[in-house]
N, C-alpha and C. Protein backbone atom coordinates (compact mmCIF):
# COMPACT_ATOMS: atom_id res chain seq x y z
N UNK A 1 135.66 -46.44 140.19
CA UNK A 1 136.22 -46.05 138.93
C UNK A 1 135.14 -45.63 137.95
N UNK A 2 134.21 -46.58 137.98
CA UNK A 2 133.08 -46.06 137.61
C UNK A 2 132.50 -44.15 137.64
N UNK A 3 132.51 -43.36 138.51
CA UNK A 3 132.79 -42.44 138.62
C UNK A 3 133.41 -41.51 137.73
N UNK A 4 134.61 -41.90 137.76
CA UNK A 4 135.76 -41.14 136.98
C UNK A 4 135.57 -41.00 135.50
N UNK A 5 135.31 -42.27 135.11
CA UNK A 5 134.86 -42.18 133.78
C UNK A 5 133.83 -41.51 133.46
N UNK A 6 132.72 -41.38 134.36
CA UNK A 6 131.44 -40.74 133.42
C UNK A 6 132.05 -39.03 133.49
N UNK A 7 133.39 -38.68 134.48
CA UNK A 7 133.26 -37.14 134.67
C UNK A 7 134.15 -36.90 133.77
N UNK A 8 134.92 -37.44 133.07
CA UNK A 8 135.89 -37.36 132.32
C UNK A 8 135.27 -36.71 130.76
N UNK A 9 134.14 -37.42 129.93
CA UNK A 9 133.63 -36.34 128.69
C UNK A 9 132.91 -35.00 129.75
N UNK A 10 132.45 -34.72 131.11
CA UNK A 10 132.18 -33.43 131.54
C UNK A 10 133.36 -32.40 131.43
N UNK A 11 134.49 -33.36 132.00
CA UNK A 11 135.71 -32.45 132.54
C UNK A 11 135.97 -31.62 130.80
N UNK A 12 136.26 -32.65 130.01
CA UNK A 12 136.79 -32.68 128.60
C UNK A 12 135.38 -31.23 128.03
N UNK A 13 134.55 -31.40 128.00
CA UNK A 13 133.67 -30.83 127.78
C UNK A 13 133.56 -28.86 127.91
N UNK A 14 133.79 -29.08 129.78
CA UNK A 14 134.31 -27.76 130.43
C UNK A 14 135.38 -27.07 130.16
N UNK A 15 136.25 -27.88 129.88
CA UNK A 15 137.66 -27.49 128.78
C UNK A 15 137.65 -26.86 127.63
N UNK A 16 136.94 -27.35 127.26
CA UNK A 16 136.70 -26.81 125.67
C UNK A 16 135.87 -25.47 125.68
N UNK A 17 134.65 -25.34 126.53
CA UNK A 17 133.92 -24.42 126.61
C UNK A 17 134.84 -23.10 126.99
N UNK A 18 135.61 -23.91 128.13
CA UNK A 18 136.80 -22.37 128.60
C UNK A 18 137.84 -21.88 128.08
N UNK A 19 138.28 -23.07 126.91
CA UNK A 19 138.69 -22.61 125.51
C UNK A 19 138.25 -21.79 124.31
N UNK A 20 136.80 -21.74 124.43
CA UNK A 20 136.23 -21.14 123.48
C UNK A 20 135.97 -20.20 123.68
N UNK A 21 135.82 -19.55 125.61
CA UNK A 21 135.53 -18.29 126.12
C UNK A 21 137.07 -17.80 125.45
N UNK A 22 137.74 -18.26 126.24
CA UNK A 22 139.35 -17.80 126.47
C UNK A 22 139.30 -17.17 124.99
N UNK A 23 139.27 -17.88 123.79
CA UNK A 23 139.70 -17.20 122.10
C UNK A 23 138.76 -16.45 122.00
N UNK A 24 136.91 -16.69 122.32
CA UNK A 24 136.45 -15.42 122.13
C UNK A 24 136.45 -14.42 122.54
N UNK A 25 137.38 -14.28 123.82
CA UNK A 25 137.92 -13.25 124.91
C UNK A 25 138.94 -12.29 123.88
N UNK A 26 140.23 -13.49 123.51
CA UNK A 26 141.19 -12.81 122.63
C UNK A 26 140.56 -11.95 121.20
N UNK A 27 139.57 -12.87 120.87
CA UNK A 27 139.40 -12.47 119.36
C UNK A 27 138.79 -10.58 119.96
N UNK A 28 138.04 -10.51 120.63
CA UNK A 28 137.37 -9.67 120.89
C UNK A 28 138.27 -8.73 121.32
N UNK A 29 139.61 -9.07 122.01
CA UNK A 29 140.15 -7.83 122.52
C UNK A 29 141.30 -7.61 121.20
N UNK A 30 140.69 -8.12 120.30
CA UNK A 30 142.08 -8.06 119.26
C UNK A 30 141.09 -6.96 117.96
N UNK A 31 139.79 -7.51 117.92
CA UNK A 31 139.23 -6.35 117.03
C UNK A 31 138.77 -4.92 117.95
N UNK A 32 138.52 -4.91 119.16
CA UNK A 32 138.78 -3.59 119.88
C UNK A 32 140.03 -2.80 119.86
N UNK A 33 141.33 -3.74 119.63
CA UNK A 33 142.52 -2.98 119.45
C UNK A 33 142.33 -2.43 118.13
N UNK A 34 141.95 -3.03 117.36
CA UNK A 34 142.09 -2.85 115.73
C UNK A 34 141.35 -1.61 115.70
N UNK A 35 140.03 -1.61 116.33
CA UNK A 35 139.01 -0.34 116.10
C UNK A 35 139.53 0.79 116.69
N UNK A 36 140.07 0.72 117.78
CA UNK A 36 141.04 1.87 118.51
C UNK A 36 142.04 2.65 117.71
N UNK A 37 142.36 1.81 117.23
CA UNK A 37 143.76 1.92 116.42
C UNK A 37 143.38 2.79 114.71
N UNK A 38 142.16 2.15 114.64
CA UNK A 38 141.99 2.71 113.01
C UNK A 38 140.92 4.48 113.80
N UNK A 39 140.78 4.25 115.05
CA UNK A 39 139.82 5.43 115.18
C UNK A 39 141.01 6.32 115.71
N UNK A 40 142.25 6.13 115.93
CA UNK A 40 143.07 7.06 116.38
C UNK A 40 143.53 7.52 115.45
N UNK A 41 143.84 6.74 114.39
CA UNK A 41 144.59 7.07 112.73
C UNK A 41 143.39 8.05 112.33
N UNK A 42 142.47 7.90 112.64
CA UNK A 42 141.27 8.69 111.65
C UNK A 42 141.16 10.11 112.26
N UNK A 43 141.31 10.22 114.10
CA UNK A 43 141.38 11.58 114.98
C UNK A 43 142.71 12.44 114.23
N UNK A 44 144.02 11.41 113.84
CA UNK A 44 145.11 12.05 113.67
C UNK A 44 144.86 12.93 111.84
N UNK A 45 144.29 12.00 111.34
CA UNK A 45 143.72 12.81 109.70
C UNK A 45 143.40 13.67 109.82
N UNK A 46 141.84 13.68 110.80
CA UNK A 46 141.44 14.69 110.93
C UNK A 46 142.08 16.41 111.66
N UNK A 47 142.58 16.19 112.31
CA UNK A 47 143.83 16.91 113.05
C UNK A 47 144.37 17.85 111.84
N UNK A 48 144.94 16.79 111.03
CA UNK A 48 145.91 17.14 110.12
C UNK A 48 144.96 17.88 109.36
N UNK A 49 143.99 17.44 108.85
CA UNK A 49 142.82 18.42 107.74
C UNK A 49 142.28 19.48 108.14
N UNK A 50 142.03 19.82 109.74
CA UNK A 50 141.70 20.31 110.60
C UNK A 50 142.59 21.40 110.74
N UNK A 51 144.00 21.68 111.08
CA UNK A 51 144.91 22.61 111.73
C UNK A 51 145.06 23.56 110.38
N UNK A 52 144.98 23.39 109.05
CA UNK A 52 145.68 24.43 107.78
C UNK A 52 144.31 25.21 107.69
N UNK A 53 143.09 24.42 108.13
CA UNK A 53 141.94 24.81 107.70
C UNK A 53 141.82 26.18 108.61
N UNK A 54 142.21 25.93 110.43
CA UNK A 54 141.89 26.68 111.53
C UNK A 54 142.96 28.23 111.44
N UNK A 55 144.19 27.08 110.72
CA UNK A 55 145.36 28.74 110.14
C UNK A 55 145.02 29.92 109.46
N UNK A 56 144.57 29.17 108.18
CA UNK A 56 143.71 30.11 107.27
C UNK A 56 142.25 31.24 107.99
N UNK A 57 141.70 30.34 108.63
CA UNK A 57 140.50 31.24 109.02
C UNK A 57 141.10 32.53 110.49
N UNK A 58 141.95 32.09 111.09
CA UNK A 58 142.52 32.69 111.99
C UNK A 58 143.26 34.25 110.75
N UNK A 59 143.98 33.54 110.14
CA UNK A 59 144.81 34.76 109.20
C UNK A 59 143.79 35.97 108.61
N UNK A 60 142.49 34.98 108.07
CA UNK A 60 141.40 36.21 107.51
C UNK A 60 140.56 36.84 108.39
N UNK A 61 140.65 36.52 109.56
CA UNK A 61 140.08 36.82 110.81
C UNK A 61 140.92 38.36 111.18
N UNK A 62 142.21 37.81 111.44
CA UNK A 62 143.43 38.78 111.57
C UNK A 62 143.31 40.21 110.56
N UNK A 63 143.49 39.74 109.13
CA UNK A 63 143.09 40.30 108.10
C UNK A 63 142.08 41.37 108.21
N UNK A 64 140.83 40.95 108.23
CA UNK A 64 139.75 41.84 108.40
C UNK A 64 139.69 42.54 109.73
N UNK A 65 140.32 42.16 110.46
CA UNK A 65 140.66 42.78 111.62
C UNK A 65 141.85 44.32 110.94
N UNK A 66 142.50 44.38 110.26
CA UNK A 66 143.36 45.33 110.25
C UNK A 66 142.87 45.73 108.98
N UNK A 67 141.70 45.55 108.22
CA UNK A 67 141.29 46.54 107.27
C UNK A 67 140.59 47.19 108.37
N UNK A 68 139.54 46.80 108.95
CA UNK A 68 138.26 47.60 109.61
C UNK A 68 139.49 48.70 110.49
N UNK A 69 140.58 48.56 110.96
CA UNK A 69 141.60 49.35 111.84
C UNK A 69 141.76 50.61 110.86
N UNK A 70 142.49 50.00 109.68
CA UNK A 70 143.13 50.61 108.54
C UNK A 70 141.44 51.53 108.28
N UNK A 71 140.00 51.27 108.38
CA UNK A 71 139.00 51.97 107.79
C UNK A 71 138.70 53.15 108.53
N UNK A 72 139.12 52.63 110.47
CA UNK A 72 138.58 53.43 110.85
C UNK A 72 139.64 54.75 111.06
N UNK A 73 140.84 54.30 110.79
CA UNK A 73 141.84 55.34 110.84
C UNK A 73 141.68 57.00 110.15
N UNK A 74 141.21 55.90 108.61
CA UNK A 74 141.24 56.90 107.74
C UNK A 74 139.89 57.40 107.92
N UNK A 75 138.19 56.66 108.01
CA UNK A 75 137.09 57.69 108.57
C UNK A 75 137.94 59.03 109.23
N UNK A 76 138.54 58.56 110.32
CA UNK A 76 138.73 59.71 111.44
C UNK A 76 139.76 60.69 111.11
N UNK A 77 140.73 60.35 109.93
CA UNK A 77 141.15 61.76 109.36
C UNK A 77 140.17 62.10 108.60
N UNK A 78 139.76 61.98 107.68
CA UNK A 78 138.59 62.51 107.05
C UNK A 78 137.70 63.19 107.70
N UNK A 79 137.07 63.12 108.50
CA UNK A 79 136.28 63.91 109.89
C UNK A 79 137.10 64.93 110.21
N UNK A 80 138.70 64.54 110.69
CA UNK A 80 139.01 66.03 111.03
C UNK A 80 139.63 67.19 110.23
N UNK A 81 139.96 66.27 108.90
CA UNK A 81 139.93 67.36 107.90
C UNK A 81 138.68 68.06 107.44
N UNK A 82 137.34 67.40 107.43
CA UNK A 82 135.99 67.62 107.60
C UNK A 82 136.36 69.49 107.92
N UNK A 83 136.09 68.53 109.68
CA UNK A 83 135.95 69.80 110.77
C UNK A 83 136.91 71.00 110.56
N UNK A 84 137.79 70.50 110.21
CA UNK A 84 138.61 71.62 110.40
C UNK A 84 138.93 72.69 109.22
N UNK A 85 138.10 71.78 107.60
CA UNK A 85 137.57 72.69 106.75
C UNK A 85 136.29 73.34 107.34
N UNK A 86 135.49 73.12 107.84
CA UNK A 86 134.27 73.74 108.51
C UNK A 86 134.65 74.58 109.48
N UNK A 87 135.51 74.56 110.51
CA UNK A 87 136.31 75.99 111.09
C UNK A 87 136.74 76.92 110.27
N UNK A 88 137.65 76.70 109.67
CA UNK A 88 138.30 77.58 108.84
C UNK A 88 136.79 78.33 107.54
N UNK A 89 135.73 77.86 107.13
CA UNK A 89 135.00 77.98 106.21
C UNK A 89 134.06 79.16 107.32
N UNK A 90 133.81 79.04 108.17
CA UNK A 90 132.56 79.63 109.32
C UNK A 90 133.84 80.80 109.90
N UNK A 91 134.93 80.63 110.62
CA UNK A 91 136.12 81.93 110.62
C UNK A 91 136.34 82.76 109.58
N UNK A 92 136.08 82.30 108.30
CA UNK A 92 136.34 83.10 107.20
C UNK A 92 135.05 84.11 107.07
N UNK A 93 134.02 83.36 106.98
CA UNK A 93 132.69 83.83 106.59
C UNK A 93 132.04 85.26 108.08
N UNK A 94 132.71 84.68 109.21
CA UNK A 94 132.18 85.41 110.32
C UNK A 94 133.40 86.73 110.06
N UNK A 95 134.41 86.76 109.33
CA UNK A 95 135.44 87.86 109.33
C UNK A 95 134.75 88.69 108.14
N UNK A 96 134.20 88.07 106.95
CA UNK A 96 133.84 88.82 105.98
C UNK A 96 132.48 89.37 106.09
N UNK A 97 131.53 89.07 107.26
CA UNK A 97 130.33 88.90 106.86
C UNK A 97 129.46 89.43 108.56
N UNK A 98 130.57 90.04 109.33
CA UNK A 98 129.97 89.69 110.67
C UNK A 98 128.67 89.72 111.19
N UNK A 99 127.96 90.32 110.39
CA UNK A 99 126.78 90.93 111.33
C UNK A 99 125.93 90.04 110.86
N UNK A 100 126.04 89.64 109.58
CA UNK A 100 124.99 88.70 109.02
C UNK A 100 125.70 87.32 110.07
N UNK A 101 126.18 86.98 110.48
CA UNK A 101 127.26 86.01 110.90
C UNK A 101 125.96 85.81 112.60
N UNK A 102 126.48 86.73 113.14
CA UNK A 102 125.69 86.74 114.62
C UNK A 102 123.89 87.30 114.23
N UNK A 103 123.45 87.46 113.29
CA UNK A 103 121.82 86.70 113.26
C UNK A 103 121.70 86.00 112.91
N UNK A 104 122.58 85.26 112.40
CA UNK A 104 122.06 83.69 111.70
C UNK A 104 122.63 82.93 113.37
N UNK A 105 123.46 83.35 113.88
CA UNK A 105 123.98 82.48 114.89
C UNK A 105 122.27 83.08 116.02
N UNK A 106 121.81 83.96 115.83
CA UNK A 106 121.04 83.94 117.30
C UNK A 106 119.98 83.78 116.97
N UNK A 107 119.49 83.77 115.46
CA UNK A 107 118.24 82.56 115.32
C UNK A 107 118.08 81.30 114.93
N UNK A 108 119.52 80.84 114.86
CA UNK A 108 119.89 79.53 115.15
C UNK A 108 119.74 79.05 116.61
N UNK A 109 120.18 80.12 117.49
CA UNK A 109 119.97 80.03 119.06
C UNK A 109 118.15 79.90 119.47
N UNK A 110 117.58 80.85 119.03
CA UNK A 110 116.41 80.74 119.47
C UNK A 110 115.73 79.87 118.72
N UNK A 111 115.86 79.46 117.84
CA UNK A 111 115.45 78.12 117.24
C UNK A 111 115.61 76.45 118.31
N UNK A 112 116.62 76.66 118.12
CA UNK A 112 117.20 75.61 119.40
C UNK A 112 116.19 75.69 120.89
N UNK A 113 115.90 77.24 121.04
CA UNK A 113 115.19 76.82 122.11
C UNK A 113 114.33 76.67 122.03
N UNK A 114 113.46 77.61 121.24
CA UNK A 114 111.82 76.88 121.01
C UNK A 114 111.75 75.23 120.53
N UNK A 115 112.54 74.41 120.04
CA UNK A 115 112.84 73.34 120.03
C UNK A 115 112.54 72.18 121.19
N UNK A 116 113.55 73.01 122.38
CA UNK A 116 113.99 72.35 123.53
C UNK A 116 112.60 72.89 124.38
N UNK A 117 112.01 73.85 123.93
CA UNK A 117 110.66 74.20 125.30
C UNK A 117 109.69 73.11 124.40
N UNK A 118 109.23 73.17 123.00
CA UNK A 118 108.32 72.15 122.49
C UNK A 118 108.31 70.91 122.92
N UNK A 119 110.02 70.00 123.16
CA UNK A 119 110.20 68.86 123.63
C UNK A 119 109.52 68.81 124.90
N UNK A 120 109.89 69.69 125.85
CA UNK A 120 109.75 69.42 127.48
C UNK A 120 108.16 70.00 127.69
N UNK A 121 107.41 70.46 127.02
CA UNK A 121 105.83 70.78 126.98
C UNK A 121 105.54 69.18 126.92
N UNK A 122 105.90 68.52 125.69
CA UNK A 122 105.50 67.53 125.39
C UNK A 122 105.61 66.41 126.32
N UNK A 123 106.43 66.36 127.16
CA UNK A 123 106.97 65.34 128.27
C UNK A 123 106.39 65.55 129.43
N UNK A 124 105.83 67.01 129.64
CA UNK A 124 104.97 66.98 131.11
C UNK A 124 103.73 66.86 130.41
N UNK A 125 103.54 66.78 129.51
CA UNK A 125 101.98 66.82 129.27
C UNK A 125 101.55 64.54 129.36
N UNK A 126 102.38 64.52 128.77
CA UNK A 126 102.19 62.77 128.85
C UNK A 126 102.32 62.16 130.51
């Protein structure tokens, strides 16, 4: 009997210790829930602050997307009203003017080529 008694404050002892794991087990899985919980509330804020912000920049995105459309539309009438005042301006001038019309056009031509022989001198010579 002797025995029994001395194991009895061990037993009592071991008890308590696996009591104290056991609650610091709970306590611990009870502030991990808590932290989970306040870090999911905080993903969902952010979400929420997050999505009006991503709308907006998408819309001015969109936006500037259909001015630069809308810019280049109108460049490119402008060009062919350009050109097609510059036809009509060079047809007029070659009807009123012909002869002066074809020497300006064929020392515009030979211009062009002494141009194009200066370039290609220059390229075999390097």
């Amino acid at each position: 009997m002797q025995v029994k008694t001395t194991l009895e404050p061990h037993n009592n002892l071991v008890d308590q210790a696996a009591q104290s794991a056991d609650n610091a087990i709970k306590s611990t899985q009870q502030v991990a829930n808590q932290a989970l919980d306040s870090l999911a509330g905080s993903v969902q804020e952010a979400r929420k602050q997050a999505s009006p912000l991503l709308n907006r920049a998408s819309e001015q995105a969109s936006a500037l997307a259909h001015r630069g459309l809308d810019a280049v539309r109108s460049s490119s009438q402008q060009l062919r009203q350009t050109a097609l005042h510059a036809t009509d301006t060079t047809a007029g001038y070659i009807k009123n003017d012909p002869i002066k019309a074809v020497l300006i056009a064929a020392a515009t031509g030979a211009a062009l080529m002494a141009l194009v022989s200066l370039i290609s001198r220059s390229r075999s010579h390097d």
